[in-house]
C-alpha atoms as a PDB file:
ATOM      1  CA  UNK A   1     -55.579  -3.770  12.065  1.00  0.00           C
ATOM      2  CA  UNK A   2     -58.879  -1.893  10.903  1.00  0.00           C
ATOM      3  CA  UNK A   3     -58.014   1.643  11.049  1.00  0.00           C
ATOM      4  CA  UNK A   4     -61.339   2.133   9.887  1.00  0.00           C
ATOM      5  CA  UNK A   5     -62.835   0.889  12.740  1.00  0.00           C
ATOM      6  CA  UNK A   6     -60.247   2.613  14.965  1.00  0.00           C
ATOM      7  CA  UNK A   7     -61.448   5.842  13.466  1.00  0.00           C
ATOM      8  CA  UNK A   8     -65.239   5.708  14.302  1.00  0.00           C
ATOM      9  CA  UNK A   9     -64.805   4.665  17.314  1.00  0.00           C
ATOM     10  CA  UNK A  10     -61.766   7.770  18.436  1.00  0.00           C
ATOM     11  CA  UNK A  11     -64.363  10.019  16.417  1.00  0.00           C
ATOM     12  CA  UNK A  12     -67.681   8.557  18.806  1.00  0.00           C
ATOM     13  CA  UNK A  13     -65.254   9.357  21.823  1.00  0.00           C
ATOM     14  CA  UNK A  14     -64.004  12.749  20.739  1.00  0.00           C
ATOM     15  CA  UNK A  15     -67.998  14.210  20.930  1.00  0.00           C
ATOM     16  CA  UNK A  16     -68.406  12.106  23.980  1.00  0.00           C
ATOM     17  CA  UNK A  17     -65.259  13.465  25.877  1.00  0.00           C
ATOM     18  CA  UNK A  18     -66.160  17.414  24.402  1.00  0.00           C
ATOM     19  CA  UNK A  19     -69.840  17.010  25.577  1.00  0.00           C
ATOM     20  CA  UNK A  20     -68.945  15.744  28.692  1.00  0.00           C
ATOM     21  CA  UNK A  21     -66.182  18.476  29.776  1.00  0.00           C
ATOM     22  CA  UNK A  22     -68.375  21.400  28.302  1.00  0.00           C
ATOM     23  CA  UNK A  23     -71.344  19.994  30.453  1.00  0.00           C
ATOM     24  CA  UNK A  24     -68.540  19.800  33.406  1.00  0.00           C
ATOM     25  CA  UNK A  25     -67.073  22.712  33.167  1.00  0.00           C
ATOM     26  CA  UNK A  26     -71.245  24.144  33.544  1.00  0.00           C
ATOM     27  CA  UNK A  27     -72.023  22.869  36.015  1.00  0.00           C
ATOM     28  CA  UNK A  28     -68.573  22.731  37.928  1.00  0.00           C
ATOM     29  CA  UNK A  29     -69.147  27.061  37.709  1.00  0.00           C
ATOM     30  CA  UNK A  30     -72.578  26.626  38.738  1.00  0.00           C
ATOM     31  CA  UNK A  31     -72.130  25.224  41.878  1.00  0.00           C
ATOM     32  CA  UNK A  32     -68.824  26.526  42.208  1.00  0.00           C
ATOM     33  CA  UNK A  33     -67.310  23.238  42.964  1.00  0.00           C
ATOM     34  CA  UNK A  34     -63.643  23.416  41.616  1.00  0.00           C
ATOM     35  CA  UNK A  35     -63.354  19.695  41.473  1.00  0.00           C
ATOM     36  CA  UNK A  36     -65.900  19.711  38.933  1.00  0.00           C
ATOM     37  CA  UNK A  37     -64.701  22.309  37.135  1.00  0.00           C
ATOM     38  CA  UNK A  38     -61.510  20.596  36.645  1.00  0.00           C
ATOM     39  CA  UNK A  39     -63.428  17.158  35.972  1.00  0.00           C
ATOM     40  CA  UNK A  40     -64.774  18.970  33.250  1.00  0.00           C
ATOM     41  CA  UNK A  41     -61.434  20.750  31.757  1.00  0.00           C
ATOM     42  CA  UNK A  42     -59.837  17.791  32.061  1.00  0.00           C
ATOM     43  CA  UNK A  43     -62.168  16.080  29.910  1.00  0.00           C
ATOM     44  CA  UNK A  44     -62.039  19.325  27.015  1.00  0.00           C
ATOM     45  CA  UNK A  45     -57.978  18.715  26.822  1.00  0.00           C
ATOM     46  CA  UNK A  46     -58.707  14.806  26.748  1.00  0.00           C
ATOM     47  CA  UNK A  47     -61.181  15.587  23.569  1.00  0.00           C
ATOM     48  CA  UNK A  48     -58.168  17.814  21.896  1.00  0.00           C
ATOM     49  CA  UNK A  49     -55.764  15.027  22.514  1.00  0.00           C
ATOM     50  CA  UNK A  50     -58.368  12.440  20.808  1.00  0.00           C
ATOM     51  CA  UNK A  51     -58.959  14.367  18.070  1.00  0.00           C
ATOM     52  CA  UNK A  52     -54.352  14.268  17.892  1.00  0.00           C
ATOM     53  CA  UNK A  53     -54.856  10.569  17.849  1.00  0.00           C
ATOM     54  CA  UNK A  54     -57.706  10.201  14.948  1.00  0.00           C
ATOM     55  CA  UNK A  55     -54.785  12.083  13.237  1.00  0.00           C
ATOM     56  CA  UNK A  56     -51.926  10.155  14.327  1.00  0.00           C
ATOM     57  CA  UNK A  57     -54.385   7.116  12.932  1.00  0.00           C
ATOM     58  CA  UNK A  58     -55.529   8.173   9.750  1.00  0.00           C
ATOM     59  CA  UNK A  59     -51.319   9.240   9.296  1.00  0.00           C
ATOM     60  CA  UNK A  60     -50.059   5.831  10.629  1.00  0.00           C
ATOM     61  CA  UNK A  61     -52.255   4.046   8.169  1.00  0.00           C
ATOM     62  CA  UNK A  62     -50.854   5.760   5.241  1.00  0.00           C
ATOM     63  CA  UNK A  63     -47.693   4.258   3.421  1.00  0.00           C
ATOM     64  CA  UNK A  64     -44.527   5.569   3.809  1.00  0.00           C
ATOM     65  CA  UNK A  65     -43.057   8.454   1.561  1.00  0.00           C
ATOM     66  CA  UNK A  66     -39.384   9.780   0.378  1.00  0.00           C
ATOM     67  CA  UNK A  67     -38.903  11.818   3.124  1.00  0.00           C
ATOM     68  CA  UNK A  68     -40.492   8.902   5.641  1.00  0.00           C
ATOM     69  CA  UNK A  69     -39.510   5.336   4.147  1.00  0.00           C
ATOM     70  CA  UNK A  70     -40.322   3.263   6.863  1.00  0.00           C
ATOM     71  CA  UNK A  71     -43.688   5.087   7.160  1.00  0.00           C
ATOM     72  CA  UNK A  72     -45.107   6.753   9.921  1.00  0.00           C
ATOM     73  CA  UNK A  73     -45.463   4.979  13.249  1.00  0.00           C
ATOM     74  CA  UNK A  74     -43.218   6.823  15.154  1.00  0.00           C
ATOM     75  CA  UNK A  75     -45.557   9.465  15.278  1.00  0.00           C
ATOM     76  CA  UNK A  76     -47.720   7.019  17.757  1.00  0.00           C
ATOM     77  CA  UNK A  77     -44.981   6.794  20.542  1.00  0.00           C
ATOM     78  CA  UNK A  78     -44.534  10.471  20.022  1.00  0.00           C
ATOM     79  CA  UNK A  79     -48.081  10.879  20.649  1.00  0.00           C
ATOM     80  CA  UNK A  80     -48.696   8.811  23.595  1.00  0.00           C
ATOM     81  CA  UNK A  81     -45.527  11.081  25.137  1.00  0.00           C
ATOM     82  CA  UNK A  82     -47.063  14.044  24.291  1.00  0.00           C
ATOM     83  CA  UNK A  83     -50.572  12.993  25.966  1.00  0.00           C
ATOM     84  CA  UNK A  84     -49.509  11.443  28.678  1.00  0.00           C
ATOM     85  CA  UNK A  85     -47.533  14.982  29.498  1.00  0.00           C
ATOM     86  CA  UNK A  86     -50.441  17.161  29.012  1.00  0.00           C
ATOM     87  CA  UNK A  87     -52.822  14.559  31.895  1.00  0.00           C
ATOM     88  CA  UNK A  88     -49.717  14.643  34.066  1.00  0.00           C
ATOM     89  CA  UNK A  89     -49.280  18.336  34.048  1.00  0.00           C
ATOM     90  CA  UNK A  90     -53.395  18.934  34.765  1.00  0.00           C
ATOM     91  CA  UNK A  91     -53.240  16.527  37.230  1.00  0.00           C
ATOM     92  CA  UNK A  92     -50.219  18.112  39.028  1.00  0.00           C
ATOM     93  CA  UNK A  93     -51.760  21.754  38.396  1.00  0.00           C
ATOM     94  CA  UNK A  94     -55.325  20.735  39.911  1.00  0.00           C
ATOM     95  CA  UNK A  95     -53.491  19.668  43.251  1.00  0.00           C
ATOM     96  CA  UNK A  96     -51.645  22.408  43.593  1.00  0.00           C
ATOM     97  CA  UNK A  97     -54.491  24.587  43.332  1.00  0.00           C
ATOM     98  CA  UNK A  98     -56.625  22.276  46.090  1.00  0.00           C
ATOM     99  CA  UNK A  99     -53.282  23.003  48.341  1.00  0.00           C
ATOM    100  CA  UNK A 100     -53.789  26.247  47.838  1.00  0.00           C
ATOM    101  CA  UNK A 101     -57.312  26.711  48.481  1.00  0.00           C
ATOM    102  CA  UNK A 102     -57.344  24.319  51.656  1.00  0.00           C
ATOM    103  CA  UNK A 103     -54.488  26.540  52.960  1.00  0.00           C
ATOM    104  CA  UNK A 104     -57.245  29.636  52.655  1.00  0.00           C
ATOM    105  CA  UNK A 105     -60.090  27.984  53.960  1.00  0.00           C
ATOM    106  CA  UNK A 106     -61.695  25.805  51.620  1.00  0.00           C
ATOM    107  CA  UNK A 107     -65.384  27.153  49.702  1.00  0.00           C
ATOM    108  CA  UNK A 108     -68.842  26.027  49.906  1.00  0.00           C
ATOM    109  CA  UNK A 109     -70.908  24.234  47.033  1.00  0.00           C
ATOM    110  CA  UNK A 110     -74.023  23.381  45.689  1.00  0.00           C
ATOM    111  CA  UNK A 111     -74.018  19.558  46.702  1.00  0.00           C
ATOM    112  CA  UNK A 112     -77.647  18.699  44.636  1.00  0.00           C
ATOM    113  CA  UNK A 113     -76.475  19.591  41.198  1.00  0.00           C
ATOM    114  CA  UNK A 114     -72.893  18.695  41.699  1.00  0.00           C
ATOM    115  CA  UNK A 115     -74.198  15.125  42.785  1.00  0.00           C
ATOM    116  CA  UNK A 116     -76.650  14.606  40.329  1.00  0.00           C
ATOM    117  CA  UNK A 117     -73.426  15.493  37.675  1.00  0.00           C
ATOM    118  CA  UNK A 118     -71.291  13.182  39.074  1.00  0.00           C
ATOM    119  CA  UNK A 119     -73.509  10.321  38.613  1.00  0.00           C
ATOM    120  CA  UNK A 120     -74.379  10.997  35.134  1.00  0.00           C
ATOM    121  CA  UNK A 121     -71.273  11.539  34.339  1.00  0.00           C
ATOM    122  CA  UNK A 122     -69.998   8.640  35.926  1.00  0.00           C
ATOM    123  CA  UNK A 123     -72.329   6.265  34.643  1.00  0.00           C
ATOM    124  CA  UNK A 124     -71.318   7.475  30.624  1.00  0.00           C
ATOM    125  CA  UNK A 125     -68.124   7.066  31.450  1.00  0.00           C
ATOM    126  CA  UNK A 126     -68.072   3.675  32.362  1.00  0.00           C
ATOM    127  CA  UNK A 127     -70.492   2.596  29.219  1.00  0.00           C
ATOM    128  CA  UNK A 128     -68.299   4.496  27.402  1.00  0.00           C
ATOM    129  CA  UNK A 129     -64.726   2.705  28.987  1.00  0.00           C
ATOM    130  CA  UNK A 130     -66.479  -0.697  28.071  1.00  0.00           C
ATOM    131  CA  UNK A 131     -67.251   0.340  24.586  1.00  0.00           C
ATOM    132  CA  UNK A 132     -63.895   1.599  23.698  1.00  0.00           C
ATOM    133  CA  UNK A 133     -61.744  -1.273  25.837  1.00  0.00           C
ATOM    134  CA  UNK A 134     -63.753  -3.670  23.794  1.00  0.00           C
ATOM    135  CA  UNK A 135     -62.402  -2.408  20.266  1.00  0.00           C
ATOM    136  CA  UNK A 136     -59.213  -1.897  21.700  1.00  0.00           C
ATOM    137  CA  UNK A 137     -59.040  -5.622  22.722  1.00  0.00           C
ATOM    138  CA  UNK A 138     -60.597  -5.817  19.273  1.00  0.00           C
ATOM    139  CA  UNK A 139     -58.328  -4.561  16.989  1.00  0.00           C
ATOM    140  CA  UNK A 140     -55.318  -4.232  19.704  1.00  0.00           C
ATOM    141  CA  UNK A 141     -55.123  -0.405  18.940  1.00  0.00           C
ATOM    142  CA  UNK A 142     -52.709   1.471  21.479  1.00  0.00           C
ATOM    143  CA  UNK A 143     -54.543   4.619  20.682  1.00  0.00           C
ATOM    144  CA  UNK A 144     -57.705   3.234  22.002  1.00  0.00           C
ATOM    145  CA  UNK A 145     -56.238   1.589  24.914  1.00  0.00           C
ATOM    146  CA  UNK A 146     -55.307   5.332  26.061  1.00  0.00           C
ATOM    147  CA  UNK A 147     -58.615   6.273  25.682  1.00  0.00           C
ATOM    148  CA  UNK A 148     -60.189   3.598  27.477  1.00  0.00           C
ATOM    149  CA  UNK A 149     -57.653   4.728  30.502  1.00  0.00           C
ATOM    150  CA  UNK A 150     -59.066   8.368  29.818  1.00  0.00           C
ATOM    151  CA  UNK A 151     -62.574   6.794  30.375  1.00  0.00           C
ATOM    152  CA  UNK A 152     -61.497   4.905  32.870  1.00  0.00           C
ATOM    153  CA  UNK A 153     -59.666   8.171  34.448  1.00  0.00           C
ATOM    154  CA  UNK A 154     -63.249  10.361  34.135  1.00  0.00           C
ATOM    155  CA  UNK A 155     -65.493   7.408  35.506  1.00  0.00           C
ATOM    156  CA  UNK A 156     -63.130   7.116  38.497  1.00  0.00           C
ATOM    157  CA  UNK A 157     -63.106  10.957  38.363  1.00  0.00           C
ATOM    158  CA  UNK A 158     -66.608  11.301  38.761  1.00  0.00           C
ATOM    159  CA  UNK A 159     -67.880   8.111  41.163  1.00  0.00           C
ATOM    160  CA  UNK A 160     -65.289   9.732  43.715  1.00  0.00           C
ATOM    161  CA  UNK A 161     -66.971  13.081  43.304  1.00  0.00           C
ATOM    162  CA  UNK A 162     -70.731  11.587  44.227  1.00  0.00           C
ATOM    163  CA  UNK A 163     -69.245   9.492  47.105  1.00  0.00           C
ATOM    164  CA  UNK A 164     -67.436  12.792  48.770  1.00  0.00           C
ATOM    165  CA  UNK A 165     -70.685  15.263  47.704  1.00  0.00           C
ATOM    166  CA  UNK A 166     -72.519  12.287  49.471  1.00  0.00           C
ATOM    167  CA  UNK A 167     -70.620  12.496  52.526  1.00  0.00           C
ATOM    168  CA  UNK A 168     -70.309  16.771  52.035  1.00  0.00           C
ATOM    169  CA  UNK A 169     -74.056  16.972  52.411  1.00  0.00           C
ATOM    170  CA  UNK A 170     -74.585  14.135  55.368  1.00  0.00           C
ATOM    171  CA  UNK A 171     -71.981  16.887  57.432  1.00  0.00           C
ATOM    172  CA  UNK A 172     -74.245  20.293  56.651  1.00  0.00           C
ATOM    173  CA  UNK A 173     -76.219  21.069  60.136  1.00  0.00           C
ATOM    174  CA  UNK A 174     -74.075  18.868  62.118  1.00  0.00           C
ATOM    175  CA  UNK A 175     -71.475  19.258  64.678  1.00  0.00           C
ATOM    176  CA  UNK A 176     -68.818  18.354  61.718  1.00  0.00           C
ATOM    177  CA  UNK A 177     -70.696  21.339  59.332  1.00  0.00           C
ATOM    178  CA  UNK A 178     -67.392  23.377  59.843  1.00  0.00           C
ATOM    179  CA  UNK A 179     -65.848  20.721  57.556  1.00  0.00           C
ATOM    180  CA  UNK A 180     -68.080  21.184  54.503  1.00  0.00           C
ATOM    181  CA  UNK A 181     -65.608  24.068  53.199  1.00  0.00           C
ATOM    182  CA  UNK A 182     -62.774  21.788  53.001  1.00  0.00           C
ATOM    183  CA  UNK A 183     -64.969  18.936  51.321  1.00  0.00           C
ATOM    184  CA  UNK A 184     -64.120  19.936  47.378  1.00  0.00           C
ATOM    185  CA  UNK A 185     -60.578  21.192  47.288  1.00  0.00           C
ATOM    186  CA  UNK A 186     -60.028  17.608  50.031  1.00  0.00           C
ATOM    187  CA  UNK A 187     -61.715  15.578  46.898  1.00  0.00           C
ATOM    188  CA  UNK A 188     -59.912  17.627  44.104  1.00  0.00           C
ATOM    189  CA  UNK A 189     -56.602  16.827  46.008  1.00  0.00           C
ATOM    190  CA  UNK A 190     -56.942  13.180  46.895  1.00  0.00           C
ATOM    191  CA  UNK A 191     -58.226  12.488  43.026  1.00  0.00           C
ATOM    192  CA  UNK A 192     -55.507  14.098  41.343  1.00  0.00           C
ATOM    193  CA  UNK A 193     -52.875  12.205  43.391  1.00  0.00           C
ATOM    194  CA  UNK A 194     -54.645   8.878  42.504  1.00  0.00           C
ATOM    195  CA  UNK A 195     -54.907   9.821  38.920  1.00  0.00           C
ATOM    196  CA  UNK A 196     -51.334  10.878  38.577  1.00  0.00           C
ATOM    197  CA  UNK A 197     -50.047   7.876  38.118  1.00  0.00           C
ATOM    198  CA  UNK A 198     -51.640   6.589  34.795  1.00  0.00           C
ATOM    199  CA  UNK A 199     -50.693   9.417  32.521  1.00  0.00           C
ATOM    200  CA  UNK A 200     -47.245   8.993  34.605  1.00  0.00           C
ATOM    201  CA  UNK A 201     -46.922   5.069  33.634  1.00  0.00           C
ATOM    202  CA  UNK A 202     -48.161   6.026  29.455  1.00  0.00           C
ATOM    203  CA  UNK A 203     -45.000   8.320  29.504  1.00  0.00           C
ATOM    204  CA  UNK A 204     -42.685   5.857  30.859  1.00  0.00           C
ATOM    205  CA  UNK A 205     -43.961   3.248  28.643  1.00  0.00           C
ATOM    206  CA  UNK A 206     -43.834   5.586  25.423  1.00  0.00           C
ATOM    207  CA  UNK A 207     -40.383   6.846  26.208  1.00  0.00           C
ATOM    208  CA  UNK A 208     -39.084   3.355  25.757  1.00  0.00           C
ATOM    209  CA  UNK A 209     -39.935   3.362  22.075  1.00  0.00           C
ATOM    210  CA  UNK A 210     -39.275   6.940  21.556  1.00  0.00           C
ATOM    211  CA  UNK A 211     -35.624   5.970  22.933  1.00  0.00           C
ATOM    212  CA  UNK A 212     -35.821   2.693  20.815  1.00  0.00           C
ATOM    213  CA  UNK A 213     -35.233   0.359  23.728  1.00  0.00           C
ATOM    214  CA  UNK A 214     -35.711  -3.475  22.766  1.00  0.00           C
ATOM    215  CA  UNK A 215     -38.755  -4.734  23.677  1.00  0.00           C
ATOM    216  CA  UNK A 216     -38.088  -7.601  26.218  1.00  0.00           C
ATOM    217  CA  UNK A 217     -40.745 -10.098  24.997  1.00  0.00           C
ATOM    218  CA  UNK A 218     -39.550  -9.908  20.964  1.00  0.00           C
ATOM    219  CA  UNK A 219     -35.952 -10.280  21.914  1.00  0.00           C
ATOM    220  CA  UNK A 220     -36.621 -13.275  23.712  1.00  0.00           C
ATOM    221  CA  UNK A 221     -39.141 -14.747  21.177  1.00  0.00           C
ATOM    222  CA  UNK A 222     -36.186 -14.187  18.353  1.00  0.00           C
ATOM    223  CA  UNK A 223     -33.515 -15.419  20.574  1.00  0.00           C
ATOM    224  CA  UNK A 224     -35.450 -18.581  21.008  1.00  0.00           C
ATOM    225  CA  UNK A 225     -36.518 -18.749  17.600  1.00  0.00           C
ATOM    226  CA  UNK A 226     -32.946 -18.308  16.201  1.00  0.00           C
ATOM    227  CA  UNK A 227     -30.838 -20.486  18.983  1.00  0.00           C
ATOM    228  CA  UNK A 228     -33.312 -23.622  17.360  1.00  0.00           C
ATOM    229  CA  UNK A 229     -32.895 -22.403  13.946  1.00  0.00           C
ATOM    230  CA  UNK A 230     -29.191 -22.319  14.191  1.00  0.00           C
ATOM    231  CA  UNK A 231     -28.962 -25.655  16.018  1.00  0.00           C
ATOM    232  CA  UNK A 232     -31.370 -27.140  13.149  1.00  0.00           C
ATOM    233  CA  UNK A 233     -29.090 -25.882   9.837  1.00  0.00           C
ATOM    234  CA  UNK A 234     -25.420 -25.919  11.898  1.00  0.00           C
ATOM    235  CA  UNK A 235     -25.273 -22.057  11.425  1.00  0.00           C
ATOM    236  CA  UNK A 236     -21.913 -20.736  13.313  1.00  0.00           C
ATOM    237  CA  UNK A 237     -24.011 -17.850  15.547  1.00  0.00           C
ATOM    238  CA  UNK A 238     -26.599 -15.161  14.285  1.00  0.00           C
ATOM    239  CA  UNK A 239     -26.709 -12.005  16.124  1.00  0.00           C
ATOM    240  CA  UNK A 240     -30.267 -10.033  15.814  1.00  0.00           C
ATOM    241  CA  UNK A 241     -31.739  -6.404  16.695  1.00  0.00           C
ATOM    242  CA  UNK A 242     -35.340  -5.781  17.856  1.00  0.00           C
ATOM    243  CA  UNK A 243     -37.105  -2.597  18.280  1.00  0.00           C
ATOM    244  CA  UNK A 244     -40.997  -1.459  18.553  1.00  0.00           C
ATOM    245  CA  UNK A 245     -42.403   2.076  17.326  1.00  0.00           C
ATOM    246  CA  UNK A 246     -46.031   2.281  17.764  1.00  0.00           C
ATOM    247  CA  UNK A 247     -47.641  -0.903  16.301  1.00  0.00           C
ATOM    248  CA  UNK A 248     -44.317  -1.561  14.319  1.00  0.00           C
ATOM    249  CA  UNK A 249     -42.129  -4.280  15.047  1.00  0.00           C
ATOM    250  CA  UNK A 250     -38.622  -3.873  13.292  1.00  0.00           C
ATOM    251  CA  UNK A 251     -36.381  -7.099  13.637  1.00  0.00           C
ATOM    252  CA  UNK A 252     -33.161  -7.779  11.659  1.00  0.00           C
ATOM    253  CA  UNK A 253     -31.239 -10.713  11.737  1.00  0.00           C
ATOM    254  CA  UNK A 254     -27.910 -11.680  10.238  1.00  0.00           C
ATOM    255  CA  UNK A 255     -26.510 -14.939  10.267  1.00  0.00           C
ATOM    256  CA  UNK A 256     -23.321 -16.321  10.069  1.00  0.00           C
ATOM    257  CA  UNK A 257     -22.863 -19.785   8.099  1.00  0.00           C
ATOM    258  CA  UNK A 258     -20.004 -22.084   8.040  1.00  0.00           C
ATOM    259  CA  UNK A 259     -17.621 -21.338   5.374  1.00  0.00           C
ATOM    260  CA  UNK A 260     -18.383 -23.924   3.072  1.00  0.00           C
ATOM    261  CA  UNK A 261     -22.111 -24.083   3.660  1.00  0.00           C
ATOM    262  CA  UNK A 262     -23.788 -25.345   0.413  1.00  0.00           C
ATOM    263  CA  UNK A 263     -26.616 -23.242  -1.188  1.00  0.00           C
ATOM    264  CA  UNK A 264     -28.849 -24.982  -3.261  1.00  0.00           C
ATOM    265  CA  UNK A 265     -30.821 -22.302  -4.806  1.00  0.00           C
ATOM    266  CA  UNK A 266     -32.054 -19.137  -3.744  1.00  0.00           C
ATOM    267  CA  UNK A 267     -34.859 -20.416  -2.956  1.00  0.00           C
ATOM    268  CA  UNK A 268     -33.621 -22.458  -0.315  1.00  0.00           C
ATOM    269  CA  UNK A 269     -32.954 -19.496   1.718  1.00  0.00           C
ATOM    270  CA  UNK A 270     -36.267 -17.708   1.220  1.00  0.00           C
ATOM    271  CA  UNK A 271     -37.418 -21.386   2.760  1.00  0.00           C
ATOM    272  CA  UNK A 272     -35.388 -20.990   5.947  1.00  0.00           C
ATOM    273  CA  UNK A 273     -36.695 -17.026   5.784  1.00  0.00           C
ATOM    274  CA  UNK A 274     -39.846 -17.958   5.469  1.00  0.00           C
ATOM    275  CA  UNK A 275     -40.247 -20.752   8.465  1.00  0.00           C
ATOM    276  CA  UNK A 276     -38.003 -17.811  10.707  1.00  0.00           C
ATOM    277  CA  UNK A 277     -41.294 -16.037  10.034  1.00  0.00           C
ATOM    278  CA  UNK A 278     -43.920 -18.294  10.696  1.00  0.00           C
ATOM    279  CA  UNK A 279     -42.369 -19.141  14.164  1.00  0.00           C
ATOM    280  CA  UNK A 280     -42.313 -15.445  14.659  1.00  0.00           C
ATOM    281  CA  UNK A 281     -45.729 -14.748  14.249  1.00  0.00           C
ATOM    282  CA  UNK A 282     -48.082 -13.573  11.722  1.00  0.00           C
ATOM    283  CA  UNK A 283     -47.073 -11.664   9.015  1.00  0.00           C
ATOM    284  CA  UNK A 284     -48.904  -8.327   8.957  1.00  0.00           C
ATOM    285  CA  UNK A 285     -47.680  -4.959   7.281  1.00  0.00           C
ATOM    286  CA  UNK A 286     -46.665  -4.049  11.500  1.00  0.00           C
ATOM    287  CA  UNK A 287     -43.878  -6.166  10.716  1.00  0.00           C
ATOM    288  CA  UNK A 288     -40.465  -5.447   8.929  1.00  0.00           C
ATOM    289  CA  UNK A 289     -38.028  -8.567   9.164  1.00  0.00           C
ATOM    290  CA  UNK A 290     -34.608  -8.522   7.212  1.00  0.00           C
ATOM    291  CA  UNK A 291     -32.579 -11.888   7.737  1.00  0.00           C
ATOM    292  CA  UNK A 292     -29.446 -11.510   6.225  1.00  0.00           C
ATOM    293  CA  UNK A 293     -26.987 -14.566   5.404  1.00  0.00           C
ATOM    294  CA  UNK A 294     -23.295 -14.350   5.221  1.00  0.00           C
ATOM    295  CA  UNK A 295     -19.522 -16.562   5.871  1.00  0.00           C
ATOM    296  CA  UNK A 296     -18.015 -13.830   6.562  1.00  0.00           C
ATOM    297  CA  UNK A 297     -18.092 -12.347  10.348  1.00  0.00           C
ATOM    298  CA  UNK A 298     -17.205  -9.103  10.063  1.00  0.00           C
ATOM    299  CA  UNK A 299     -20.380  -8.827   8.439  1.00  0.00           C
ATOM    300  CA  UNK A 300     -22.089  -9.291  11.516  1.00  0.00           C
END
């Protein structure tokens, strides 16, 4: 993958995301509409976590060290973790405080500039979600597919904050005008509930390769690979382990031969190496695969 390219675009996003929550976070105290003001804060932290994963890039491409061997791409789960945390926490601290603030009475707004944000805002958010899920698609960056869902998190953010100002302004002079208060902290609530879950489902998945759990899909692409392999050669039985760390696949596989198996040359077994690998996939630097041969079975 091009960190290069992975880089430009995480450092396009970082200004976009700060210029965004500073105008947000304006405005939002302007018109006193908490909902924006949150809309906004959430999209300051969402800069300071970008600006984490242009680091956690820039490290990841790197080559490992004494002290890290195997490089450093566990830093990427460890990331995701870590943001996915930080969206999950705001999201759960904005609806507490529109609990809060509907159980007082609610507080009126400025619905013209508070509409006119939204739809700004909502509109360079979605450019801005296309633009970054298309390099992430692009160069299958999992740093970039988290910003995307930030995007995608802000757009949503915002288009549900014109709709409700929308509806907030139809109910001023009406029978219904003793609703207005209610309108913001009503929106804040509602959009923090449906936003919870994506930062939610980035921890879950993140934990799984902070805990090392085998990937499901590699296992079964190495069992398959290795059950014809064995079948192919007359191998006795090979057992393998699989695990994923950021955009690092680890697999190791040791197989046991029958006693008397003849070896040509050495490399006769770099052969059989080599074709495991191609029917594995593409080799790439992501990629460290050990296959190990042996006759004896307590070495597997």
């Amino acid at each position: 993958m091009d960190t290069h390219q992975e880089q430009s675009v995480l450092r396009l996003s970082i200004r976009a995301t700060l210029g965004v929550g500073l105008i947000g976070v304006g405005v939002g105290l302007w018109s006193s509409s908490q909902s924006i003001t949150f809309d906004g804060f959430y999209s300051i932290v969402d800069s300071a976590l970008t600006v984490v994963a242009l680091l956690v890039s820039r490290l990841v491409a790197r080559e490992g060290s004494r002290r890290f061997q195997f490089g450093y791409w566990h830093f990427e789960p460890l990331f995701t973790t870590f943001n996915g945390t930080i969206l999950t926490l705001a999201c759960l601290y904005a609806f507490l405080g529109a609990v809060t603030n509907l159980a007082t009475g609610g507080h009126k707004i400025d619905f013209g500039p508070a509409a006119a944000y939204a739809l700004i805002i909502a509109i360079s958010s979605y450019a801005m979600l296309f633009y970054v899920g298309r390099r992430a698609r692009a160069l299958n960056s999992e740093l970039l597919r988290i910003d995307a869902r930030g995007w995608l998190m802000g757009g949503s953010m915002s288009a549900s904050l014109l709709a409700s100002f929308g509806l907030g302004s139809s109910l001023v002079g009406t029978e219904y005008a003793h609703l207005v208060p209610y309108v913001d902290p009503a929106v804040l609530m509602i959009l923090a509930l449906v936003l919870l879950p994506l930062p939610v489902s980035t921890v879950v998945r993140s934990l799984r390769e902070v805990f090392q759990l085998a990937p499901s899909d590699l296992d079964t692409q190495v069992t398959e690979v290795m059950d014809a392999t064995c079948r192919k050669y007359g191998f006795v039985r090979y057992r393998s382990y699989v695990m994923k760390i950021g955009r690092a696949q680890f697999i190791e596989i040791q197989i046991l031969t029958p006693p008397h198996f003849k070896v040509g040359e050495i490399n006769d077994m770099d052969r059989i190496r080599s074709e495991i690998g191609e029917q594995l996939g593409e080799s790439s630097p992501q990629r460290w695969l050990t296959i190990a041969f042996t006759a004896n079975p307590a070495w597997i």
